[in-house]
Protein backbone atom coordinates (compact mmCIF):
# COMPACT_ATOMS: atom_id res chain seq x y z
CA UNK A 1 -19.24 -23.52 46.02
CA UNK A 2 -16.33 -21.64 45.77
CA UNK A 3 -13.24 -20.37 43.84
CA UNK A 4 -9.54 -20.14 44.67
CA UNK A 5 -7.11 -18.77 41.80
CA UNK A 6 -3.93 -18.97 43.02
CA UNK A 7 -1.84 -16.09 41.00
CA UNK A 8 1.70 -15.89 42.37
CA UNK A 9 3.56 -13.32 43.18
CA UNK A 10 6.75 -10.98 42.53
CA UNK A 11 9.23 -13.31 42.11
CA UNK A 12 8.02 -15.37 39.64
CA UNK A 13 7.44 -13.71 36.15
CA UNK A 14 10.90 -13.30 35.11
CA UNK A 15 10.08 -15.21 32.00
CA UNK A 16 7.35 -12.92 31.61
CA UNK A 17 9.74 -9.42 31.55
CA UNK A 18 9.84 -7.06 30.54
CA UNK A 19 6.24 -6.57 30.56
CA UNK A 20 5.73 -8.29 34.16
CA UNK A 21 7.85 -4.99 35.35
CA UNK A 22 4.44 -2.56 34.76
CA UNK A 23 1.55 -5.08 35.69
CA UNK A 24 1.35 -8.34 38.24
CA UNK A 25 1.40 -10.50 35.70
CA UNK A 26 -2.07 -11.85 36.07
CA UNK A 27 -3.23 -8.41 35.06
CA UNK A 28 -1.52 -8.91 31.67
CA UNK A 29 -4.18 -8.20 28.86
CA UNK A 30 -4.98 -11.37 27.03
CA UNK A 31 -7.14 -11.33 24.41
CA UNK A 32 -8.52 -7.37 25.76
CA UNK A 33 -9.04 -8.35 29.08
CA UNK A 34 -6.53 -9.03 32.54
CA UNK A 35 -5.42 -12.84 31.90
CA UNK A 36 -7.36 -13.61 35.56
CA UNK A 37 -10.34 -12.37 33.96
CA UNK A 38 -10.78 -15.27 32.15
CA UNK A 39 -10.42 -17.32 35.13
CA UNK A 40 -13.47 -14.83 37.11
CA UNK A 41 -15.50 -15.19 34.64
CA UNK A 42 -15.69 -18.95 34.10
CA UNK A 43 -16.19 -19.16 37.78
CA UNK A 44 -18.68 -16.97 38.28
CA UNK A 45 -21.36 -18.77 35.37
CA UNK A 46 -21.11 -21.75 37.95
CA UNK A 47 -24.71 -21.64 39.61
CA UNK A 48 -23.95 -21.60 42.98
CA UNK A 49 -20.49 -20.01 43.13
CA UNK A 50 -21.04 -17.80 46.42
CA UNK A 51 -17.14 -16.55 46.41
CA UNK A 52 -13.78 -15.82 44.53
CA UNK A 53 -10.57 -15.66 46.18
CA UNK A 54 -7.51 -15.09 44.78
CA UNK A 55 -4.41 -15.47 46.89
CA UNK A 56 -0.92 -14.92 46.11
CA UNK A 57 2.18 -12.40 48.02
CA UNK A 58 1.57 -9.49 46.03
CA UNK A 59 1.39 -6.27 47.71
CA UNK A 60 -2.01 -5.04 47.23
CA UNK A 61 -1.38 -1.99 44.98
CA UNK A 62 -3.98 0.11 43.09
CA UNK A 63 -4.35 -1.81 39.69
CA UNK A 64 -5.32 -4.94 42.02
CA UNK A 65 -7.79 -3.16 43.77
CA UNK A 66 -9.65 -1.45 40.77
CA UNK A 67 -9.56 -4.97 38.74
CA UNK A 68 -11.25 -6.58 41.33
CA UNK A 69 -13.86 -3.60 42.51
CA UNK A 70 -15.07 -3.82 38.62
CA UNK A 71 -14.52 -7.61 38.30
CA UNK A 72 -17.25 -7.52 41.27
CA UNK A 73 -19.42 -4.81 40.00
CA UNK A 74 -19.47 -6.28 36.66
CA UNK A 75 -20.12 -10.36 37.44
CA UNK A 76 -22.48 -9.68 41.01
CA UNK A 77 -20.22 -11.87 42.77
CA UNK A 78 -17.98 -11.37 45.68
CA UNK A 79 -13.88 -11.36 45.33
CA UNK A 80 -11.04 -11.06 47.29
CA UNK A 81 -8.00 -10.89 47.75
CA UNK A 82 -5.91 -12.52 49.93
CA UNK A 83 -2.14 -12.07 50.69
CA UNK A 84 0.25 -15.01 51.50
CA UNK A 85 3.16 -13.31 53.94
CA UNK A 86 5.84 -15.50 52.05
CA UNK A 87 5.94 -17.72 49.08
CA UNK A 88 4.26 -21.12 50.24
CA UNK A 89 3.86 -23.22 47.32
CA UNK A 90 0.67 -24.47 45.61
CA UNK A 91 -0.97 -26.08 48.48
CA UNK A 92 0.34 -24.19 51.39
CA UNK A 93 -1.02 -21.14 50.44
CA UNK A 94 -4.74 -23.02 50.54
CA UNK A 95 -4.36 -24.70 53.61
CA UNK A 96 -3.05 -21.43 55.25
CA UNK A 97 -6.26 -19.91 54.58
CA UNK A 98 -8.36 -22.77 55.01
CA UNK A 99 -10.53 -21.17 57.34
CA UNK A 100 -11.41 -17.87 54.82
CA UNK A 101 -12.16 -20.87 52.28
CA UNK A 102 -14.67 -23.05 54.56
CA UNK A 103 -16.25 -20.03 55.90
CA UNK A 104 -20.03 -19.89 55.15
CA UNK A 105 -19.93 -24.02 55.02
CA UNK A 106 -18.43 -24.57 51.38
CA UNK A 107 -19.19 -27.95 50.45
CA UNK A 108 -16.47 -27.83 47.53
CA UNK A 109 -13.87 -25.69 45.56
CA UNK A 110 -12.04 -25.06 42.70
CA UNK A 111 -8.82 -24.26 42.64
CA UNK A 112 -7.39 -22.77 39.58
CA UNK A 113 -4.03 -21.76 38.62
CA UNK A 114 -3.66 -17.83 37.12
CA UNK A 115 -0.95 -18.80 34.73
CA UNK A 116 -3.34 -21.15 32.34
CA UNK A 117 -5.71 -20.43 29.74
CA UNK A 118 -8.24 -22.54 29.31
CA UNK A 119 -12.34 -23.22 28.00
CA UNK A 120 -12.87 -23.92 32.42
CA UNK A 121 -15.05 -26.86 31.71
CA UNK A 122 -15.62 -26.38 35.58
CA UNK A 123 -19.68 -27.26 35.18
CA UNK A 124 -18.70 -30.16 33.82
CA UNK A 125 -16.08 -31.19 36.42
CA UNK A 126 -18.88 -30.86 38.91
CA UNK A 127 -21.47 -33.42 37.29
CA UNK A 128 -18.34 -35.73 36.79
CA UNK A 129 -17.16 -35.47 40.80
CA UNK A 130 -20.79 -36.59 41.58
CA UNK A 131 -20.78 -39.46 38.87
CA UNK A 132 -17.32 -41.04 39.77
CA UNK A 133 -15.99 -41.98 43.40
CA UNK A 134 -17.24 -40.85 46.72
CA UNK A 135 -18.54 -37.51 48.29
CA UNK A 136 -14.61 -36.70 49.24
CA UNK A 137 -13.07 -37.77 45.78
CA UNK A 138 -11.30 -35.02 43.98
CA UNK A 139 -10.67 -33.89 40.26
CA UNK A 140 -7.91 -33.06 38.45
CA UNK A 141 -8.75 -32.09 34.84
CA UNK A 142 -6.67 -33.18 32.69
CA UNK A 143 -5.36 -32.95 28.88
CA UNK A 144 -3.49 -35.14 26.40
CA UNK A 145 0.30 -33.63 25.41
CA UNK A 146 2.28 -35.47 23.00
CA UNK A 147 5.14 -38.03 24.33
CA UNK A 148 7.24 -35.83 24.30
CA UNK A 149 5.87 -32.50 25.61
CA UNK A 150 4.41 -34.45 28.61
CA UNK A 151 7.77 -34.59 30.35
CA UNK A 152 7.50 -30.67 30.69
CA UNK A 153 4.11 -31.36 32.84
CA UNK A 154 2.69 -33.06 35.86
CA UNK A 155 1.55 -36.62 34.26
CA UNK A 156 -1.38 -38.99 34.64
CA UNK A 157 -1.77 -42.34 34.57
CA UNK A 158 -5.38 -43.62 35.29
CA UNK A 159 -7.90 -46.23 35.17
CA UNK A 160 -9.19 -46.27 31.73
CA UNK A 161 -12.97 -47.28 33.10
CA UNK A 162 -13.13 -45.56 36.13
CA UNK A 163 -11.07 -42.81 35.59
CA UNK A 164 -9.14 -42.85 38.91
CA UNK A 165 -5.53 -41.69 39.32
CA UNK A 166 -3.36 -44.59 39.89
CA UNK A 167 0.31 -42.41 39.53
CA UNK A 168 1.18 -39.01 39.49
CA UNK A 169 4.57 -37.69 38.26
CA UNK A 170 5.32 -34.18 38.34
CA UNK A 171 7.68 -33.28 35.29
CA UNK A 172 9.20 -37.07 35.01
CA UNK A 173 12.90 -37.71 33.71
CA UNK A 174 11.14 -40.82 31.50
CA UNK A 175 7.69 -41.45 29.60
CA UNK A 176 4.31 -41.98 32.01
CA UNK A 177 1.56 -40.66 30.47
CA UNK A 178 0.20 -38.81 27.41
CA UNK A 179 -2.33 -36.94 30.22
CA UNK A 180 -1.50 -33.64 31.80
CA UNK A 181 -2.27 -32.17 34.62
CA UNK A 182 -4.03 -28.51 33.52
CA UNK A 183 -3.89 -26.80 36.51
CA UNK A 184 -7.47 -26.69 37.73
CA UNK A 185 -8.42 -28.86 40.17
CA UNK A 186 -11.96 -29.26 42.51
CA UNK A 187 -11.88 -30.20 46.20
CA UNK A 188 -13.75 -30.92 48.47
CA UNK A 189 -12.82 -30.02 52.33
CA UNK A 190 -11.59 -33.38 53.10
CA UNK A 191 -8.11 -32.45 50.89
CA UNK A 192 -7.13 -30.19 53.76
CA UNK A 193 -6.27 -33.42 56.12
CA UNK A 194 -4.41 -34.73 53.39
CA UNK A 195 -2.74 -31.29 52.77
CA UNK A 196 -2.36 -31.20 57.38
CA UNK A 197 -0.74 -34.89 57.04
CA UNK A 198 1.85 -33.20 54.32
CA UNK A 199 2.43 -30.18 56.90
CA UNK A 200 2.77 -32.50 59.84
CA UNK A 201 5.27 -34.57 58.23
CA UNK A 202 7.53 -31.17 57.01
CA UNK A 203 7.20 -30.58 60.66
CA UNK A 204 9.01 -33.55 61.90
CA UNK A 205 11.64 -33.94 59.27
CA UNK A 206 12.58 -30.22 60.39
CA UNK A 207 12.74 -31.21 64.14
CA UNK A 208 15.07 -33.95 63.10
CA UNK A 209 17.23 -31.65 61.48
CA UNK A 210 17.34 -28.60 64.59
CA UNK A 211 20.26 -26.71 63.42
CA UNK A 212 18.33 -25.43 60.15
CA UNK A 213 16.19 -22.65 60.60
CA UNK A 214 13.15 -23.88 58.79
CA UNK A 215 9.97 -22.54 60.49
CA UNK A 216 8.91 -21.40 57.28
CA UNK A 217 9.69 -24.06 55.48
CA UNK A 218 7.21 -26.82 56.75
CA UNK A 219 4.93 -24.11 55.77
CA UNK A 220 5.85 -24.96 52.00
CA UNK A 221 3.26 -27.56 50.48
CA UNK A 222 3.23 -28.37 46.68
CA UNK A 223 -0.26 -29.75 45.58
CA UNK A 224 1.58 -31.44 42.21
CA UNK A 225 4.33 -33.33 44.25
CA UNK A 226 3.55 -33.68 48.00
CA UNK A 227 -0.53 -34.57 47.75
CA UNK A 228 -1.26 -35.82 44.31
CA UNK A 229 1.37 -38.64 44.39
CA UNK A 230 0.11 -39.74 48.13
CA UNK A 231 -3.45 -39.26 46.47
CA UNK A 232 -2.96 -41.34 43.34
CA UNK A 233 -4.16 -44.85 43.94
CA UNK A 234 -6.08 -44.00 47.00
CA UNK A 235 -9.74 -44.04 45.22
CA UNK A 236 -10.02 -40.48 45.96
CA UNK A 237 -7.94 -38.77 43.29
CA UNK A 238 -9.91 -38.92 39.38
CA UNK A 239 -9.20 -37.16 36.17
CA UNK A 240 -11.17 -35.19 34.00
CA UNK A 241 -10.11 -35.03 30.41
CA UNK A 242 -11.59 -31.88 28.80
CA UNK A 243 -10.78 -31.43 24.37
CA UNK A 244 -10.74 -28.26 25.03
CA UNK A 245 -8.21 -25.85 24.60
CA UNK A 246 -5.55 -25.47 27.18
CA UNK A 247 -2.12 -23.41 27.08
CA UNK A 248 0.34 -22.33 29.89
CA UNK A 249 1.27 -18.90 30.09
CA UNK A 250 4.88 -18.86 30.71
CA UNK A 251 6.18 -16.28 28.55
CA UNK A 252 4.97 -13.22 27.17
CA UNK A 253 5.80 -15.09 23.58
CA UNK A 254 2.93 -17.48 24.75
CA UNK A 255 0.62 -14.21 26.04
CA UNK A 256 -0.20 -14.03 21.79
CA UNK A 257 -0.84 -17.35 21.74
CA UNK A 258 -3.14 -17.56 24.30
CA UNK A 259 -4.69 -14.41 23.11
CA UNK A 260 -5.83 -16.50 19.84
CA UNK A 261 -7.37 -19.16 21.74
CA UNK A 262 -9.37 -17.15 23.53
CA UNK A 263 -10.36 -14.78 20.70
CA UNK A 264 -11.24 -18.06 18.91
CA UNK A 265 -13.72 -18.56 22.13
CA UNK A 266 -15.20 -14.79 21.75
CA UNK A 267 -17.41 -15.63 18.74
CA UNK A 268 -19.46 -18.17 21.12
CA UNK A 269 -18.62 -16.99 24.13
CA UNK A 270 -18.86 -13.02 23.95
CA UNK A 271 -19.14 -11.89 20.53
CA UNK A 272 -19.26 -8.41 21.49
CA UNK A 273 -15.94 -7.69 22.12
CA UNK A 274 -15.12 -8.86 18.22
CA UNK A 275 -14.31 -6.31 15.72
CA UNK A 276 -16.71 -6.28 12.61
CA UNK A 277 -15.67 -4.72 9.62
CA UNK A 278 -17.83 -1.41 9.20
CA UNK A 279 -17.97 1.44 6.25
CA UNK A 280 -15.24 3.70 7.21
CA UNK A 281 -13.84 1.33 9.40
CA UNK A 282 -10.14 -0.72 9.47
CA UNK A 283 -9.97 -3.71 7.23
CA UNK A 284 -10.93 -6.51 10.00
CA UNK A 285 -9.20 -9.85 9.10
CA UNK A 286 -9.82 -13.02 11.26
CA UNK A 287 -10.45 -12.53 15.22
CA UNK A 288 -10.03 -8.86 16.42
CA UNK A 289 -10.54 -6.75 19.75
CA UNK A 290 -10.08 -3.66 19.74
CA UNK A 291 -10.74 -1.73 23.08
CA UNK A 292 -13.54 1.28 22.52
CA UNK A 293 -11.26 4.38 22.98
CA UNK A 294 -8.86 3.10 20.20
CA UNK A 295 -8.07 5.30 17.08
CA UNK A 296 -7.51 3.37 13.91
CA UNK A 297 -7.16 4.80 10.49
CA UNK A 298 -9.87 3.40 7.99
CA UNK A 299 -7.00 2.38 5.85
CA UNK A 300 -5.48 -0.17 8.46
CA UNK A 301 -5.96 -3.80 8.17
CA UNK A 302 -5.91 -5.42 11.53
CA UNK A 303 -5.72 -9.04 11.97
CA UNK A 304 -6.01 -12.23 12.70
CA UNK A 305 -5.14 -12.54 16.30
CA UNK A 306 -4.58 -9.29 17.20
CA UNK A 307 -5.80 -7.28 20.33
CA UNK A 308 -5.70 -3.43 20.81
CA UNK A 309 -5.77 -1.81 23.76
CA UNK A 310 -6.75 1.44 25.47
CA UNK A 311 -6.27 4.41 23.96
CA UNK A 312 -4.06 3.06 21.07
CA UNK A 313 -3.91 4.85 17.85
CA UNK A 314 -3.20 3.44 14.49
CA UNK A 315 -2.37 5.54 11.58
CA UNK A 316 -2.75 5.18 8.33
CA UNK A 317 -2.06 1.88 5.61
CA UNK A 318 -0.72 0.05 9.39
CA UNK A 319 -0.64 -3.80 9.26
CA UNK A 320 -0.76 -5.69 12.52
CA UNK A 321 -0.75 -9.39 12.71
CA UNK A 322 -0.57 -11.72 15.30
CA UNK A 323 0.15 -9.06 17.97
CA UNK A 324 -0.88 -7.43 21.41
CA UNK A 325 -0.69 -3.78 21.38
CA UNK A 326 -0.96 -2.21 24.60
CA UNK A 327 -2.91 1.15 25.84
CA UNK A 328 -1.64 4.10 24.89
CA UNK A 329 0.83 3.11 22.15
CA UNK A 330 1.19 4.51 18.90
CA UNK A 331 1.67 3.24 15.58
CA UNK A 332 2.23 5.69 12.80
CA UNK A 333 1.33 5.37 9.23
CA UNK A 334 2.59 2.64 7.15
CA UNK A 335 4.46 0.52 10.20
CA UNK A 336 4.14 -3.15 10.05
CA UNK A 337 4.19 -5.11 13.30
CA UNK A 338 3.39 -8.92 13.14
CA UNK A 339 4.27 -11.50 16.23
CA UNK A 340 5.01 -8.49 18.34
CA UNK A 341 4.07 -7.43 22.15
CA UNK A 342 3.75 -3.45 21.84
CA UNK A 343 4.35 -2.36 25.46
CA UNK A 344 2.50 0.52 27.14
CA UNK A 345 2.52 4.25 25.93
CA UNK A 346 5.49 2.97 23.03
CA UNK A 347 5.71 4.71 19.49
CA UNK A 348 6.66 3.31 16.24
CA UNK A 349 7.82 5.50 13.87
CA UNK A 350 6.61 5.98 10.13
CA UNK A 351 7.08 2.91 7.18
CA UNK A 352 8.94 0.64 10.19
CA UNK A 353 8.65 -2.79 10.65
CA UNK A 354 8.52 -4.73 14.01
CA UNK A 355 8.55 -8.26 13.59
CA UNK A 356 8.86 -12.15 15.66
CA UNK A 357 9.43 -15.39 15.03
CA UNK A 358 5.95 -16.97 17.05
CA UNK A 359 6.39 -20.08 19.00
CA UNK A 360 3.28 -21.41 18.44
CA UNK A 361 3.05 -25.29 19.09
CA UNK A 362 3.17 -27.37 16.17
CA UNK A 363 -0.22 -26.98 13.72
CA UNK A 364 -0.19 -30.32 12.06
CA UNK A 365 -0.15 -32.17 15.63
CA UNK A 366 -3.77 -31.58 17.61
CA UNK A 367 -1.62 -32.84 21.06
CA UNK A 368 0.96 -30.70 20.47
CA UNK A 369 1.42 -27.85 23.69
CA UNK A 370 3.34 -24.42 23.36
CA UNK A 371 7.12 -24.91 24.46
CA UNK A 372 8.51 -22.70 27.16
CA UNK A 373 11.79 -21.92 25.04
CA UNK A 374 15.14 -21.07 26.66
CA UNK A 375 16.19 -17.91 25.97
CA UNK A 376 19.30 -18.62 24.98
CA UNK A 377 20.40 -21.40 22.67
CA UNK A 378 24.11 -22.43 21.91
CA UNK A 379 25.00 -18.91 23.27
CA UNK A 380 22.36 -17.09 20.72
CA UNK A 381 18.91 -15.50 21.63
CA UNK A 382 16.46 -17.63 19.89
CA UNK A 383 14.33 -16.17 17.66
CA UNK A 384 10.94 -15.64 19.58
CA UNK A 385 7.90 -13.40 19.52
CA UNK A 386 9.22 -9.49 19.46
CA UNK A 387 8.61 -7.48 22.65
CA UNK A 388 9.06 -3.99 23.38
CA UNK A 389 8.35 -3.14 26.93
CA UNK A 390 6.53 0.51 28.05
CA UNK A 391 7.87 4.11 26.77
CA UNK A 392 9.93 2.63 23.78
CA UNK A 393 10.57 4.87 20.81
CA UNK A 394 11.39 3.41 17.44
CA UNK A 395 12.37 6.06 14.82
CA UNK A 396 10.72 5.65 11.46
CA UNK A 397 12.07 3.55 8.22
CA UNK A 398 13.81 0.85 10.59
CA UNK A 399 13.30 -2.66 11.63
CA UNK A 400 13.44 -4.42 14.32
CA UNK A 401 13.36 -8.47 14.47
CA UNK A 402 13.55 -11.34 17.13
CA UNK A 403 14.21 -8.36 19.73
CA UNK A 404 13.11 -7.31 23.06
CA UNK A 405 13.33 -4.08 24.10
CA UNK A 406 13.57 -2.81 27.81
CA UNK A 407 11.19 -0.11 28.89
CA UNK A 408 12.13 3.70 28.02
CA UNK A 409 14.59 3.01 25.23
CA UNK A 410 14.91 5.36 22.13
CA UNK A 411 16.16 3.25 19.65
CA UNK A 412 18.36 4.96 16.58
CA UNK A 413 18.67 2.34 14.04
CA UNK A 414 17.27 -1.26 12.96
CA UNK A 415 18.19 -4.64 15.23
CA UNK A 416 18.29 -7.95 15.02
CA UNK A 417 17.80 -10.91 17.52
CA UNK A 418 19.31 -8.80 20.47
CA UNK A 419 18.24 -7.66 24.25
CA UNK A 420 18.53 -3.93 24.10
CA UNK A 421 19.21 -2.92 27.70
């Protein structure tokens, strides 16, 4: 067995800025640890997993490196890296390195996008593959949206008994299906002649038009839209519908979110990295991490959903809610920050208050996914989860709402739903 998280590259993310400007956004800290994490570690509790790769067209830089040197020390399994020369798409970038994949004789993969959070039921995807079609069938897990969410996602529409895909509609302009494609997918080697027949085809269309210059282009396969819908009623394509929890992670309002679901996950899963209240401790309230070399006054009260990162100090009577406070910021005694992103090394001065609006799907509906909101509505900035991105001073007494801030700004007064550039 093996693993293949696909995680993107530099020119994706702009949803994700400011914060996507310091860290490749799979590095992002969710819930205390690099968002891929997540995805490692789920892989690498699946007996037999001999390999992780992760491929995308970042430059390998120095934060890549390290994560994955301790990813590997920590989890005894081997990872790598590898690097896609241009943008190919979803299933390009697989079949490109199709021979790095198969090496050592893998008899199947997973494939696993970088921008999802998600329980992984990946054991369970295995013992379903071997229950449901044949030796080259493949799975797609799958979860329900509501109606009207499920337009925003690849949808599903399969055999209630035998659970085989019968259509498959990326992002449709109409109702299909209440079931969603999640992202995660297992494969067997038989999906690179499908993915070859898709390549082959790009080739020939581009030979009928000569005058483009599309070398690269043929190169450019989509797993969602050129292989599932020639898949779906073959009898090789089936669905696995996990009630688990599953969120995209678009935007760095939905980083917090996702930071709750998997904080949620941390009491089962690794209840070591909770806070616990202690004597001279903060007040803990719900699901906490706080990152060992954190300061934090015994008078703070911390909580719930809220993760604190390296080196972070917190001063006296603070209240954080609902937040992500990155290493090396500092929050002086008596701020307030609730629905907020605190980027890297930032300061917030004395009795201020730093506040969002969260986006958080809707409570009373247990279908209901996190919307990737516009920034702009009717010419406004909707109101959306506060973030202030690395180096940014705010001065004490003042208050800040529904705002991002761009790295190394000194703010001098209090703002309201605005991009300070």
């Amino acid at each position: 067995l093996k693993a293949v998280i696909l995680i993107g590259g530099p020119q994706k993310g702009t949803r994700f800025r400011p914060l996507s400007f310091e860290v490749p956004k799979p590095l992002f800290p969710v819930a205390g640890v690099p968002m891929v994490q997540h995805h490692i570690e789920a892989c690498a509790k699946v007996p037999g997993m001999k390999e992780i790769l992760l491929m995308g067209f970042y430059q390998p830089n120095e934060a890549l490196n390290r994560f994955l040197v301790s990813a590997q020390q920590e989890l005894k399994v081997p990872i790598r890296y590898l690097q896609e020369y241009a943008a190919l798409g979803t299933g390009g970038g697989i079949y490109h390195f199709r021979d790095q994949i198969l090496s050592g004789g893998a008899e199947a993969f997973f494939v696993l996008n970088a921008d999802v959070c998600s329980e992984f039921p990946l054991q369970e995807m295995l013992e379903f593959r071997q229950q449901h079609g044949d030796v080259d069938s493949f799975v797609i897990l799958g979860t329900t949206a509501n109606r009207t969410q499920a337009l925003n996602y690849g949808c599903i529409v399969a055999n209630v008994d035998t659970k085989e895909v019968q259509h498959y509609v990326e992002k449709p302009s109409t109702f299909v299906s209440e079931i969603i494609n999640c992202g995660i997918y297992l494969f067997t080697p038989a999906i690179f002649q499908h993915i070859g027949e898709v390549f082959q085809r790009n080739q020939q269309e581009l030979a009928l038009e000569e005058s483009s210059n599309g070398w690269q282009r043929a190169e450019v396969i989509r797993l969602e839209q050129d292989v599932f819908t020639a898949l779906a009623g073959s009898g090789k394509l089936y669905v696995y519908k996990t009630d688990g929890f599953w969120s995209q992670i678009k935007s760095a309002g939905s980083a917090i979110y996702a930071s709750r679901l998997y904080l949620n996950q941390y009491s089962k899963s690794h209840p070591e990295r909770l806070a616990q209240n202690k004597p001279g401790g903060p007040i803990i309230r719900g699901n906490v991490y706080i990152h060992p070399t954190a300061s934090i006054d015994s008078t703070a009260v911390l909580g719930p959903n809220v993760s604190i990162g390296e080196g972070v100090t917190v001063g006296a009577g603070v209240r954080v809610r609902e937040s992500i406070v990155l290493h090396g910021a500092s929050l002086h005694d008596h701020t307030c920050v609730l629905n907020t992103i605190v980027g890297w090394d930032s300061t917030i001065g004395r009795w201020a208050r730093v506040e969002g609006t969260p986006s958080d799907p809707n409570p009373n509906d247990p279908y209901a996914k996190i919307d990737s909101e516009t920034l702009f509505r009717d010419g406004r900035l909707t109101p959306s989860i506060t973030i202030l991105g690395c180096s940014v001073t705010i001065p004490a007494e003042v208050v800040i709402l529904n705002s991002i801030v761009l790295p190394h700004k000194e703010l001098s007064r209090s703002y309201k739903n605005q991009i300070i550039l």
